[in-house]
N, C-alpha and C. Protein backbone atom coordinates (compact mmCIF):
# COMPACT_ATOMS: atom_id res chain seq x y z
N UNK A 1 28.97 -69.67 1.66
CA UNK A 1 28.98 -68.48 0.83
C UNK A 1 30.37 -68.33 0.25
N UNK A 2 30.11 -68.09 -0.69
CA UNK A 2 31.58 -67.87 -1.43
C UNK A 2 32.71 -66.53 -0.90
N UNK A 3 34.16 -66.86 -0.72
CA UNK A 3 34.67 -65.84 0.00
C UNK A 3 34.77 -64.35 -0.77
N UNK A 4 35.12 -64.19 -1.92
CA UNK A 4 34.33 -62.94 -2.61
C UNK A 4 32.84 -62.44 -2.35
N UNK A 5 32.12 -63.45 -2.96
CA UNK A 5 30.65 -62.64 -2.27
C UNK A 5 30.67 -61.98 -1.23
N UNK A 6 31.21 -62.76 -0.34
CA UNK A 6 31.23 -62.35 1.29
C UNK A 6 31.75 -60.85 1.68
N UNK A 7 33.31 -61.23 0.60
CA UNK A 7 34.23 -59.46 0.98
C UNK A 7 33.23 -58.56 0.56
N UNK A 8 32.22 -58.71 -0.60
CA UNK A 8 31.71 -57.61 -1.26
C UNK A 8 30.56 -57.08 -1.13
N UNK A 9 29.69 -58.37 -0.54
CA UNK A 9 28.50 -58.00 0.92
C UNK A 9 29.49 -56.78 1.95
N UNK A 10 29.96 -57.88 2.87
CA UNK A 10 30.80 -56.75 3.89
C UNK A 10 31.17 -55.01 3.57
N UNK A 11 31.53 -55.26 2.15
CA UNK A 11 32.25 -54.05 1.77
C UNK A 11 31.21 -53.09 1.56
N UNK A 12 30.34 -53.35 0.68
CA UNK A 12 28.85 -52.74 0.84
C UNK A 12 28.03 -52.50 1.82
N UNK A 13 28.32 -52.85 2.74
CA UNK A 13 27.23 -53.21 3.69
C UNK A 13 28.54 -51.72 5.21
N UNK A 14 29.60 -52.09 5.22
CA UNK A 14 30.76 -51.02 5.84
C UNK A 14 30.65 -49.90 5.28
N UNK A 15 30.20 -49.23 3.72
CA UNK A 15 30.31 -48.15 3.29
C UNK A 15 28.89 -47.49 3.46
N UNK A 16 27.71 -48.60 3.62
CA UNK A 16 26.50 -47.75 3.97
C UNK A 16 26.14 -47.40 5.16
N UNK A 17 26.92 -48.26 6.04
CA UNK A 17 27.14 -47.53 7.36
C UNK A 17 27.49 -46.29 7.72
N UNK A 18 28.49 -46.34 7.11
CA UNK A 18 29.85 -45.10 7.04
C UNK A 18 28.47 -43.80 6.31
N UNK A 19 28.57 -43.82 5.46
CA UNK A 19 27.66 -43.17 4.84
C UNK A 19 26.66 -42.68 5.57
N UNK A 20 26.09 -43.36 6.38
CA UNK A 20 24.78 -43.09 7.13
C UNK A 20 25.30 -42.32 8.15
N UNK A 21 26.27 -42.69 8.60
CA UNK A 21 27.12 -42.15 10.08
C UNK A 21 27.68 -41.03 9.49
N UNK A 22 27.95 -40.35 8.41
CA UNK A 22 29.14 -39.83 8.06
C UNK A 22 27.77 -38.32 7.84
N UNK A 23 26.85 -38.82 7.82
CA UNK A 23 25.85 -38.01 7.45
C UNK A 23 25.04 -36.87 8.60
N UNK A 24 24.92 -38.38 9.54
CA UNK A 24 23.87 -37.91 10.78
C UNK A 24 25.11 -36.71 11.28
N UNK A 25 26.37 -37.30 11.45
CA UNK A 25 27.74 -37.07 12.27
C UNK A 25 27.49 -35.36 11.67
N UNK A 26 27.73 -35.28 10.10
CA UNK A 26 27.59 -33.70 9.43
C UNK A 26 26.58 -32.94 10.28
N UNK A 27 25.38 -33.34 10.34
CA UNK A 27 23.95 -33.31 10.36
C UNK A 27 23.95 -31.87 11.66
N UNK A 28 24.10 -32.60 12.67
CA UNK A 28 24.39 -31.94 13.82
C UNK A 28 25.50 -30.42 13.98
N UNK A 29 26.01 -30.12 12.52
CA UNK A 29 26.77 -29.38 12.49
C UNK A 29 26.43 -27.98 11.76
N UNK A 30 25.36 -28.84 10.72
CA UNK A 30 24.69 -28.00 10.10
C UNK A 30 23.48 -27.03 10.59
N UNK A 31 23.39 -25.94 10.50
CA UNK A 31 22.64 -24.88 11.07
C UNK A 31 20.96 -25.52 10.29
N UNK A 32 20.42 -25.07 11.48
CA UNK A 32 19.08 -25.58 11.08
C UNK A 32 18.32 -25.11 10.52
N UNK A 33 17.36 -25.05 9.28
CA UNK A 33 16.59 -24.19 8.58
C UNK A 33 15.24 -24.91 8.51
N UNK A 34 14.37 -24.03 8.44
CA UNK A 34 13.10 -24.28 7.80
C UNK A 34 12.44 -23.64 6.52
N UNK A 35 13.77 -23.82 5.58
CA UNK A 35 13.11 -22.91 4.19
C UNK A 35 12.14 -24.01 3.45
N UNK A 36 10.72 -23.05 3.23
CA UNK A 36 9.60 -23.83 2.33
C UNK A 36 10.07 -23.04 1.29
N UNK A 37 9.69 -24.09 -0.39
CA UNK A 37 10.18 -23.29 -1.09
C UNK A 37 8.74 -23.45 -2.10
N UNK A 38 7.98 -22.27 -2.48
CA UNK A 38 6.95 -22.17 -2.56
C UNK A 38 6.39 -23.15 -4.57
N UNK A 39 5.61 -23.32 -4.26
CA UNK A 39 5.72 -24.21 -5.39
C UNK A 39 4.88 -23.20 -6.52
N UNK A 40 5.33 -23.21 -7.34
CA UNK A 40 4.99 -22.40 -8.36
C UNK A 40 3.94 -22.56 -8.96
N UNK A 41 2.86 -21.65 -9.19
CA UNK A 41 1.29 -21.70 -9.63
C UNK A 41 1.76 -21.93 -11.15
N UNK A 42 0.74 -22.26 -12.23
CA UNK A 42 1.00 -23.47 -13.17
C UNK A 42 0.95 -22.02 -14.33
N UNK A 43 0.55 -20.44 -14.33
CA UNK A 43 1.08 -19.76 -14.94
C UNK A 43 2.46 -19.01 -14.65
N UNK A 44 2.97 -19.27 -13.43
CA UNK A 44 4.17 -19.53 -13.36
C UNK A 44 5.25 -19.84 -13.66
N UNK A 45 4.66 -21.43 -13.96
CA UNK A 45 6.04 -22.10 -14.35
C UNK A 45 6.08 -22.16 -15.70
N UNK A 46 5.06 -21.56 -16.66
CA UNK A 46 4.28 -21.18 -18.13
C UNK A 46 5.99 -19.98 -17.77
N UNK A 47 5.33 -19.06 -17.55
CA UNK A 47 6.45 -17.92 -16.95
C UNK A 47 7.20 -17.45 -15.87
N UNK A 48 8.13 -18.19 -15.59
CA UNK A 48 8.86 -18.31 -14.83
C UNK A 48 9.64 -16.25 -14.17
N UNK A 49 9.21 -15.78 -14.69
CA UNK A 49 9.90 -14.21 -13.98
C UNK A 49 8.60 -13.07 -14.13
N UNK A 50 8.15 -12.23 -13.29
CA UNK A 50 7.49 -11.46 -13.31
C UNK A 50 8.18 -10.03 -13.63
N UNK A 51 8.07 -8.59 -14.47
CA UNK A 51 8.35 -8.11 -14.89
C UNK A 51 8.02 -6.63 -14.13
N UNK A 52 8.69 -6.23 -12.71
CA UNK A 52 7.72 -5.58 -12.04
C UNK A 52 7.31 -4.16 -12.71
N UNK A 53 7.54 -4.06 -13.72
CA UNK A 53 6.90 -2.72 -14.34
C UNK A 53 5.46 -3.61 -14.71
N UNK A 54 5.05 -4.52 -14.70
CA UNK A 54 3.95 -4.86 -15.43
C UNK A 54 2.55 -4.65 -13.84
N UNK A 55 3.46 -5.20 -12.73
CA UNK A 55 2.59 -5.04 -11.45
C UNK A 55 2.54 -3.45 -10.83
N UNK A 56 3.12 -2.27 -11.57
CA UNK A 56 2.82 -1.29 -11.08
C UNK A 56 2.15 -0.37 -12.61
N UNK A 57 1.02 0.32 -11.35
CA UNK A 57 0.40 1.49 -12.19
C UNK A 57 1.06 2.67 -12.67
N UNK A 58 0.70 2.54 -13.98
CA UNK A 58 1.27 3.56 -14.41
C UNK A 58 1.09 5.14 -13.59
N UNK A 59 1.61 5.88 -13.72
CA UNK A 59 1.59 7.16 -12.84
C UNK A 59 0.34 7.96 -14.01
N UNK A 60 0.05 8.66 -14.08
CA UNK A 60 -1.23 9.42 -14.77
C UNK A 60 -0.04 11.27 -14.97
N UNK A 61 -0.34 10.83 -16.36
CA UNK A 61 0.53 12.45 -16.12
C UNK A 61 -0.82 13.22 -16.69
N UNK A 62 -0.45 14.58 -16.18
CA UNK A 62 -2.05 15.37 -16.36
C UNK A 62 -1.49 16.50 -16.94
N UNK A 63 -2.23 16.41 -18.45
CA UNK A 63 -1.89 17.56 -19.47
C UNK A 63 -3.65 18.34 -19.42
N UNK A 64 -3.45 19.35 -19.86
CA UNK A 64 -4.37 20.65 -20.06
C UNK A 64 -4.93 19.87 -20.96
N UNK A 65 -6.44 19.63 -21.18
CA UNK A 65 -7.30 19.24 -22.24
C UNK A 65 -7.22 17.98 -22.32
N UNK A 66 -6.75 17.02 -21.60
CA UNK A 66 -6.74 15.43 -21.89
C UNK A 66 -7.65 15.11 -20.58
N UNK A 67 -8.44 14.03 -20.11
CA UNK A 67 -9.13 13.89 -19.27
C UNK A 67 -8.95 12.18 -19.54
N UNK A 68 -8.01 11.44 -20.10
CA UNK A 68 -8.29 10.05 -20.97
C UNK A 68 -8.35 9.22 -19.13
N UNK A 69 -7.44 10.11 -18.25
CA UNK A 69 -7.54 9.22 -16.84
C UNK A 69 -8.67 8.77 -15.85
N UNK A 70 -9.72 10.09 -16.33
CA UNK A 70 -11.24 9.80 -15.87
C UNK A 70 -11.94 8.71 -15.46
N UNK A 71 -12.17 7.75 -16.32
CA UNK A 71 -12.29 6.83 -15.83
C UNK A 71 -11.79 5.79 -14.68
N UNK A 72 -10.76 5.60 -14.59
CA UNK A 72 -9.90 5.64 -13.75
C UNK A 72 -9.95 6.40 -11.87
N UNK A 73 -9.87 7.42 -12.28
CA UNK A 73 -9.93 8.29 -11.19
C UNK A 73 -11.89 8.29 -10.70
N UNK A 74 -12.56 8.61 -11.26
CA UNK A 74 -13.86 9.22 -11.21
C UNK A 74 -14.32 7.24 -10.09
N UNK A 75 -13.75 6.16 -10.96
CA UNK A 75 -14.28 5.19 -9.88
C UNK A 75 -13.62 5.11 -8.94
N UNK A 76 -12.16 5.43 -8.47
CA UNK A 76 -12.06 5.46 -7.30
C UNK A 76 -12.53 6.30 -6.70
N UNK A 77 -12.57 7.33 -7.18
CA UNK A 77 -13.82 8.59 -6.18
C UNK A 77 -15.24 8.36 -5.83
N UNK A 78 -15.62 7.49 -6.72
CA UNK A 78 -17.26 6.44 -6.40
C UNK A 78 -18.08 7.22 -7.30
N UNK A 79 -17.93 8.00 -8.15
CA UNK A 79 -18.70 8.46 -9.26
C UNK A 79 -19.26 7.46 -10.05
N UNK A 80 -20.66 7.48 -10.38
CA UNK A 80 -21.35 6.16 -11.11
C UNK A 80 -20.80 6.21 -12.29
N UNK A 81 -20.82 5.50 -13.45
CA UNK A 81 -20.17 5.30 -14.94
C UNK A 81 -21.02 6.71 -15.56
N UNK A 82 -22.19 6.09 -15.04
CA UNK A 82 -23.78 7.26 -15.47
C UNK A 82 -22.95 8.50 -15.81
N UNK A 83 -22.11 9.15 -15.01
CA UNK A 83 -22.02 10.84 -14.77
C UNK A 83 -21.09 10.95 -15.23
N UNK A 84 -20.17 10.11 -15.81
CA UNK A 84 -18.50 10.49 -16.36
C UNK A 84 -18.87 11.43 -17.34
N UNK A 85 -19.43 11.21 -18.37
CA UNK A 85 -19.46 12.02 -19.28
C UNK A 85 -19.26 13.78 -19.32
N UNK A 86 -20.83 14.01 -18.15
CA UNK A 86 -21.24 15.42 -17.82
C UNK A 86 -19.70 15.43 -16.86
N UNK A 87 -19.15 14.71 -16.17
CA UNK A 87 -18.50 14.89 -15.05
C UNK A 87 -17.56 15.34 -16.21
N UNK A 88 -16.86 14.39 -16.94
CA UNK A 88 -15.70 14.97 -17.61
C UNK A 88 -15.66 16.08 -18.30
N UNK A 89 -16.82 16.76 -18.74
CA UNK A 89 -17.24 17.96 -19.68
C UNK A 89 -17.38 18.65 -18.66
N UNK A 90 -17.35 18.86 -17.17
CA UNK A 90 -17.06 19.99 -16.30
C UNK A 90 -15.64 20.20 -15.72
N UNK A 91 -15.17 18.90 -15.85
CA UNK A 91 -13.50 19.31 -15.50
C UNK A 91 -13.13 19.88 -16.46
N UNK A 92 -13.84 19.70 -17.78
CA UNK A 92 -12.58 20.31 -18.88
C UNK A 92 -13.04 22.18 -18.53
N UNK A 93 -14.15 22.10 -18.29
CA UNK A 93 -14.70 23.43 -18.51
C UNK A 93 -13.80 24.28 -16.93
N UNK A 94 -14.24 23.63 -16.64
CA UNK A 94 -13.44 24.04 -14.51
C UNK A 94 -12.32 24.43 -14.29
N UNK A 95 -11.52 23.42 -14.86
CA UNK A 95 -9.93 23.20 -14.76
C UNK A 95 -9.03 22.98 -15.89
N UNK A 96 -9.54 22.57 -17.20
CA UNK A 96 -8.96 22.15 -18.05
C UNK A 96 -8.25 20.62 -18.00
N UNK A 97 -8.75 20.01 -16.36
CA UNK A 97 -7.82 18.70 -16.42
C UNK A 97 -6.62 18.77 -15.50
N UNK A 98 -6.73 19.65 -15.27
CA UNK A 98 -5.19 20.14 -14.25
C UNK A 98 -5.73 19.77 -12.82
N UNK A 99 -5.59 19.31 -11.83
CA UNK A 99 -6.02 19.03 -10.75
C UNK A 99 -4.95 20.20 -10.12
N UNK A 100 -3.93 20.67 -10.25
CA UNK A 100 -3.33 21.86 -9.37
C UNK A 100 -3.87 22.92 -9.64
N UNK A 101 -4.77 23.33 -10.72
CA UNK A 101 -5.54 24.42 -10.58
C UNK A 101 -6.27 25.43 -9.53
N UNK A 102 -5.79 26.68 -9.55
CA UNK A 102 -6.75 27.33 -8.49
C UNK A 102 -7.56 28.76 -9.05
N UNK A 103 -8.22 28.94 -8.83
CA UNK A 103 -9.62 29.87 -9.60
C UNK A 103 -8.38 30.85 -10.00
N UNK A 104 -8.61 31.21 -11.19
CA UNK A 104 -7.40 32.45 -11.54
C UNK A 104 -6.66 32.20 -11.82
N UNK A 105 -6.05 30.70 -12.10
CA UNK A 105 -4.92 30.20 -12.62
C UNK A 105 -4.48 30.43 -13.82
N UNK A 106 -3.85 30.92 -14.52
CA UNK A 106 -3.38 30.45 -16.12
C UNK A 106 -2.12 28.94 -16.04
N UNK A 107 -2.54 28.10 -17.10
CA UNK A 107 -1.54 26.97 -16.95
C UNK A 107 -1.49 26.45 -17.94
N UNK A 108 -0.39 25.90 -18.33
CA UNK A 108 0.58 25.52 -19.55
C UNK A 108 -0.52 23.96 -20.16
N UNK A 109 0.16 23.40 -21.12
CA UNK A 109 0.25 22.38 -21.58
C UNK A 109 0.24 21.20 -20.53
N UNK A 110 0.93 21.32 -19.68
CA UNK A 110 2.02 20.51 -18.99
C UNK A 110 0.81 20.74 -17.69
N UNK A 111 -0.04 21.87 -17.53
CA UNK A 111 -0.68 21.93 -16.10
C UNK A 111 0.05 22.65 -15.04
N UNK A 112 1.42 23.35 -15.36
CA UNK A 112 2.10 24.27 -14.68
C UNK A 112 1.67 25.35 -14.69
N UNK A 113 1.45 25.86 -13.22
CA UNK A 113 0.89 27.43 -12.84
C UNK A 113 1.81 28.14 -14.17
N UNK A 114 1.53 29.26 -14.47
CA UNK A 114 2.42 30.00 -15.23
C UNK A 114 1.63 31.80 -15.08
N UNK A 115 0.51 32.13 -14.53
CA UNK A 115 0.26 33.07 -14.24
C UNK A 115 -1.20 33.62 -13.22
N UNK A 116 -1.49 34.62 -13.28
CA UNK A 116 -2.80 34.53 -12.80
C UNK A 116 -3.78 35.65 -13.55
N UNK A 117 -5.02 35.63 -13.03
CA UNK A 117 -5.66 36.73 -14.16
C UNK A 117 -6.48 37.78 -12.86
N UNK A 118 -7.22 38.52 -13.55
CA UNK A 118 -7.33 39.46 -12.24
C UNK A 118 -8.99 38.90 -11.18
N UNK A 119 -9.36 37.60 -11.36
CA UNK A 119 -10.45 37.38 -11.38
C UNK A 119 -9.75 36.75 -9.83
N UNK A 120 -11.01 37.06 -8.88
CA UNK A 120 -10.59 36.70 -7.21
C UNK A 120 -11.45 35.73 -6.67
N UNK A 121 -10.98 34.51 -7.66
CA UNK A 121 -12.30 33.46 -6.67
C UNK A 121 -10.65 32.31 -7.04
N UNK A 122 -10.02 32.72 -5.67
CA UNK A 122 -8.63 32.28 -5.68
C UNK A 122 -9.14 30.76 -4.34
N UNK A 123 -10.49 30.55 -3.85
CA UNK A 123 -10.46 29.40 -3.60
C UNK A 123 -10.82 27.92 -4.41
N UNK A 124 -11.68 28.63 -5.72
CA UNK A 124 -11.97 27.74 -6.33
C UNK A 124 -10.71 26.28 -6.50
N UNK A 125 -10.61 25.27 -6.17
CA UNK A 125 -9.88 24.07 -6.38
C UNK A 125 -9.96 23.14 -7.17
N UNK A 126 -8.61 22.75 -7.86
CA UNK A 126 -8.85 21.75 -8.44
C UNK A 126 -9.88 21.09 -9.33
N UNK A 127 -9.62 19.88 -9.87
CA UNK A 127 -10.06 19.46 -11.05
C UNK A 127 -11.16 20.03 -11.34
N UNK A 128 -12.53 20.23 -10.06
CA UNK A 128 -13.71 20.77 -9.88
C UNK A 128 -13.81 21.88 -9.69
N UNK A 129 -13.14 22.34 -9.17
CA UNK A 129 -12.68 23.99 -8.91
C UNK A 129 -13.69 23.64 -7.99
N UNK A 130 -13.46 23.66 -6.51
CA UNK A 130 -14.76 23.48 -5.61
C UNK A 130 -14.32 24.48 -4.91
N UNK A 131 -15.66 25.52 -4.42
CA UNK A 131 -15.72 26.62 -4.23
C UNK A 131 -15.09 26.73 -2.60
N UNK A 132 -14.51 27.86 -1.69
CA UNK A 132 -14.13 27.66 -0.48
C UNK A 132 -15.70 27.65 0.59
N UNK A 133 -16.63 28.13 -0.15
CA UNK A 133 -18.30 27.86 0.69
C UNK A 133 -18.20 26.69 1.30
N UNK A 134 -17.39 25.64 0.34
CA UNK A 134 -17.89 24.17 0.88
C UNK A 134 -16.84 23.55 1.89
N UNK A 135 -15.46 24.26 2.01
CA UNK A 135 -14.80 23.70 2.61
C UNK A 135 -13.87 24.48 3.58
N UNK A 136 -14.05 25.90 3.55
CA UNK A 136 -12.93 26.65 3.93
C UNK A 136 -14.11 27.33 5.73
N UNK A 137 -13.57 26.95 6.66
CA UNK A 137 -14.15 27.36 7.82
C UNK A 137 -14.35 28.39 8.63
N UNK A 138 -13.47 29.44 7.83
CA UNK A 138 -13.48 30.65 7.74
C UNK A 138 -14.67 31.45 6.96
N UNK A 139 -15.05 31.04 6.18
CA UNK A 139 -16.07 31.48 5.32
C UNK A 139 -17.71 30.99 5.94
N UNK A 140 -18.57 32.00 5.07
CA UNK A 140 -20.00 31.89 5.52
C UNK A 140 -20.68 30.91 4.53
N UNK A 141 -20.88 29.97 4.50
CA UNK A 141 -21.90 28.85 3.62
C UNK A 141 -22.39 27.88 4.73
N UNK A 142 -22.29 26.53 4.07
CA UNK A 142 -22.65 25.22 4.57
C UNK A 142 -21.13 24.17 4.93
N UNK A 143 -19.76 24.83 4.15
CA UNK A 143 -18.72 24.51 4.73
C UNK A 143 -18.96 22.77 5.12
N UNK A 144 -19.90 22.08 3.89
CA UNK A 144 -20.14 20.74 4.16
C UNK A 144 -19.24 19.96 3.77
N UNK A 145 -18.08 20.04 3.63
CA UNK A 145 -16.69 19.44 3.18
C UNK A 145 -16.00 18.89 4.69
N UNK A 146 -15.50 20.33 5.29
CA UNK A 146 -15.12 20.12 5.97
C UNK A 146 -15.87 20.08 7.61
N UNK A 147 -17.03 20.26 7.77
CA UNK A 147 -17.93 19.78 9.24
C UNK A 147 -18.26 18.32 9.13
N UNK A 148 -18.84 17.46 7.86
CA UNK A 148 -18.72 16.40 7.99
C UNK A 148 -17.82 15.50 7.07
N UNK A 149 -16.58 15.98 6.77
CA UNK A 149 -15.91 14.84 5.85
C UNK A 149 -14.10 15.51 6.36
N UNK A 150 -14.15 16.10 7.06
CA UNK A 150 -12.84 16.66 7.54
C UNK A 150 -11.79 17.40 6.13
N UNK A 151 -12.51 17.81 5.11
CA UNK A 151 -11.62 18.53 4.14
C UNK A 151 -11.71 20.06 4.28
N UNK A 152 -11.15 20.67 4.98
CA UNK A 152 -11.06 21.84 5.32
C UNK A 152 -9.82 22.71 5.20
N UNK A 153 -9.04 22.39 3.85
CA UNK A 153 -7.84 22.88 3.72
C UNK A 153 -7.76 22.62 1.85
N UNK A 154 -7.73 24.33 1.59
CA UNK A 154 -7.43 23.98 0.18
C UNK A 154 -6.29 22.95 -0.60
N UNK A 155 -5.47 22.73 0.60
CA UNK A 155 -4.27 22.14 -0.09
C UNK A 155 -4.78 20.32 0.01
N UNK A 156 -5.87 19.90 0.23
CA UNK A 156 -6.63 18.64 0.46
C UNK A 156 -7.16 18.72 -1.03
N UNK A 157 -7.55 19.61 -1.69
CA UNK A 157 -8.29 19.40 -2.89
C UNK A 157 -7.79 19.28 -4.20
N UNK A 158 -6.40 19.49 -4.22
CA UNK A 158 -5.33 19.70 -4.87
C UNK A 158 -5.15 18.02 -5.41
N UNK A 159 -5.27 17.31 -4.51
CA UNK A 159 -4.90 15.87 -4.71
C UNK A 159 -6.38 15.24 -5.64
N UNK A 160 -6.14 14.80 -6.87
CA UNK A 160 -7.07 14.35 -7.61
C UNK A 160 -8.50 13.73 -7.30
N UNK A 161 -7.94 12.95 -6.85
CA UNK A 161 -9.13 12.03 -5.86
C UNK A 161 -9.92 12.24 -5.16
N UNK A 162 -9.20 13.01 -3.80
CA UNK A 162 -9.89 13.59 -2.98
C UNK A 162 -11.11 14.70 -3.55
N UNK A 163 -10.61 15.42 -4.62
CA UNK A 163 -11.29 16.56 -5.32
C UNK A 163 -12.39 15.82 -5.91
N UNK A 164 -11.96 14.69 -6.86
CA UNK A 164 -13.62 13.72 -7.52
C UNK A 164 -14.45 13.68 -6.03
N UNK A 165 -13.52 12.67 -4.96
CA UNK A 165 -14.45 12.43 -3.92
C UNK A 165 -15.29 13.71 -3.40
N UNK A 166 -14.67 14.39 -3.21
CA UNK A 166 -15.52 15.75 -2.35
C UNK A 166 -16.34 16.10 -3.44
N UNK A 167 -16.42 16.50 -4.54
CA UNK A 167 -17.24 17.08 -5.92
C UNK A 167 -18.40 15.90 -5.80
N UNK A 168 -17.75 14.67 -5.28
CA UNK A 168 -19.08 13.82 -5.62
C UNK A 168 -20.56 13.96 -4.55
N UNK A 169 -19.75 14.17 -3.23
CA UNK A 169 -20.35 14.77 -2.38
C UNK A 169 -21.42 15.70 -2.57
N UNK A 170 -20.73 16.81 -3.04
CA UNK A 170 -21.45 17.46 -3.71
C UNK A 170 -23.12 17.06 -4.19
N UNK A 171 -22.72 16.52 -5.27
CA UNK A 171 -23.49 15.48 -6.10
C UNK A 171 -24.03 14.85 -5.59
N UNK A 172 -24.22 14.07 -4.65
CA UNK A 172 -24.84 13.36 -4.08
C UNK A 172 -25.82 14.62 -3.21
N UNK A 173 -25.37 15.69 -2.37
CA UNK A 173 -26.08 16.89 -2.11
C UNK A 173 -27.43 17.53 -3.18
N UNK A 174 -26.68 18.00 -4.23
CA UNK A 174 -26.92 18.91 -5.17
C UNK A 174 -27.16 18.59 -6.32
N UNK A 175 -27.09 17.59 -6.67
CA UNK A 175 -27.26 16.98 -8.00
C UNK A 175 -25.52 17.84 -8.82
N UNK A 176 -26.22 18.36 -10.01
CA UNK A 176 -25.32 19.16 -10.93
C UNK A 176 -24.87 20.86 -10.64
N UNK A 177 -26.02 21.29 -9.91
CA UNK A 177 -26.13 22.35 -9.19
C UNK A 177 -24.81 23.40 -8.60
N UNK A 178 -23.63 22.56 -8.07
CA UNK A 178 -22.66 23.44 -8.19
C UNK A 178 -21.46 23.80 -9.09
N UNK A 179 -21.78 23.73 -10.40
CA UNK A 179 -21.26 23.39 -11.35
C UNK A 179 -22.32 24.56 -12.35
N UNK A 180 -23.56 24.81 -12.36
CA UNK A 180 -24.19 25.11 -13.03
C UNK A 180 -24.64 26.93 -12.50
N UNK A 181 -24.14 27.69 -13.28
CA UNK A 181 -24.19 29.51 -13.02
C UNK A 181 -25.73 29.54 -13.05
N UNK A 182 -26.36 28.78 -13.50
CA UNK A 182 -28.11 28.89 -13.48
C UNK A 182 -28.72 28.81 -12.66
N UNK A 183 -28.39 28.09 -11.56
CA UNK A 183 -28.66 27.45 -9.84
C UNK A 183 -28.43 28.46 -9.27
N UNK A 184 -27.32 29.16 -9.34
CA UNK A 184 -26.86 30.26 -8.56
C UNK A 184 -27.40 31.41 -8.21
N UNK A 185 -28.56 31.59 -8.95
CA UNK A 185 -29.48 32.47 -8.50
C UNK A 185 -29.25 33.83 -9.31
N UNK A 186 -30.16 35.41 -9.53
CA UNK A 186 -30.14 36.14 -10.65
C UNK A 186 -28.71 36.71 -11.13
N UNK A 187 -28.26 36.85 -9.96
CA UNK A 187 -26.62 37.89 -10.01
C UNK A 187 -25.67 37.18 -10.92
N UNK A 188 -25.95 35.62 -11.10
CA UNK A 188 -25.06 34.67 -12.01
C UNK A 188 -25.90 34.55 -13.32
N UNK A 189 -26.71 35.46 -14.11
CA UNK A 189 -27.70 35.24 -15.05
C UNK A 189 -26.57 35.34 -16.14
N UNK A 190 -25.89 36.09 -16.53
CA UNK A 190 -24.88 36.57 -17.39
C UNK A 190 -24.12 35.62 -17.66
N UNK A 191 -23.63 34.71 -16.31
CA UNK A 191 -23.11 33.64 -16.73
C UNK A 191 -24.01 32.33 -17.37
N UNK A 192 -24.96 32.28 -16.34
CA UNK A 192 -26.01 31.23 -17.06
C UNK A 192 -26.24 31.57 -18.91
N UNK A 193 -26.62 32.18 -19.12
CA UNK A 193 -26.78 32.13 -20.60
C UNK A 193 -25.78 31.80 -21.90
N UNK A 194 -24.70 32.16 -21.29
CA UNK A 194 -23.16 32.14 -21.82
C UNK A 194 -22.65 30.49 -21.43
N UNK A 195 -23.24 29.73 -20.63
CA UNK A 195 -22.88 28.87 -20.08
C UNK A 195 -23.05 27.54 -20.79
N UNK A 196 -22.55 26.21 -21.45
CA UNK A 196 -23.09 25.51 -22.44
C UNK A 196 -23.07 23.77 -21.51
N UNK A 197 -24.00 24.09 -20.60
CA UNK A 197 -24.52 22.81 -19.53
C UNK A 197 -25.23 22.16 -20.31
């Protein structure tokens, strides 16, 4: 073998050693990890950054006379598509859309209390204005809110949802019936006629 070849085998052959040794030698020094690094789904790597305003819901702001969230709300409450309509044409009539509403309320644009009127059906709640008969345990009805669904506190009905859910209840009870001054029997006649169900 020629004596160059030879130095330059050797020399190659001493630095991949070194190298290998110089490595393992680090190796043992280095703190040990197990980072997986997740491989990116193929609209991913299309778009590489997610925009987290795009993964959160918008908040629902609730103005007097707008109901556009209905849909929305009415299926998480389990209301069929069927009833949105009549459903939404009783919130407007009930509450105006305001889910902080309470019987006697006067309220702004905005859905801010701003007064009261002299009329005393101060349990009526929310979006549905649901009467305290159905939920308040103090009172004489069927109080079917709160014996089988545990809503027994006006300040439970206040929250949007809960109010579709319990109203649906209802509904599922009563059909349209608590919603309607005609059901209510003669003493509500005055209202029934005046009433545009």
């Amino acid at each position: 073998m020629n004596r160059n070849l030879f130095k330059s085998v050797l020399y190659i052959t001493i630095c991949a050693y070194l190298t290998i040794g110089a490595t393992a030698a680090f190796a043992k020094f280095a703190p040990e990890t197990n980072i997986k690094v997740p491989v990116a789904s193929k609209v991913e790597q299309e778009r590489p950054y997610v925009d987290i305003k795009e993964t959160l819901p918008e908040p629902i702001v609730f103005r007097h006379g707008d109901i556009s969230w209905l849909p929305q709300l009415a299926e998480q409450a389990g209301w069929p598509r069927k009833t949105w309509k009549k459903l939404g044409n009783i919130i407007l009539r009930e509450s105006g859309g305001c889910p902080n509403r309470i019987g006697s309320s006067i309220v702004d644009k905005n859905c801010n209390i701003t007064g009261w009127t002299k009329a005393t059906n101060k349990s009526d709640t929310g979006l549905l204005q649901i009467n305290g008969v159905n939920w308040d345990p103090k009172r004489s009805g069927t109080q079917l809110l709160c014996a089988e669904h545990k809503i027994c506190k006006q300040e439970q009905l206040l929250d949007p949802v809960t109010n579709l859910a319990a109203g649906y209840i209802l509904y599922q009870k009563a059909g349209w019936d608590p919603w309607d001054p005609c059901a209510w029997g003669p003493e509500f006649a005055h209202r029934c006629k005046s009433s545009s169900n």
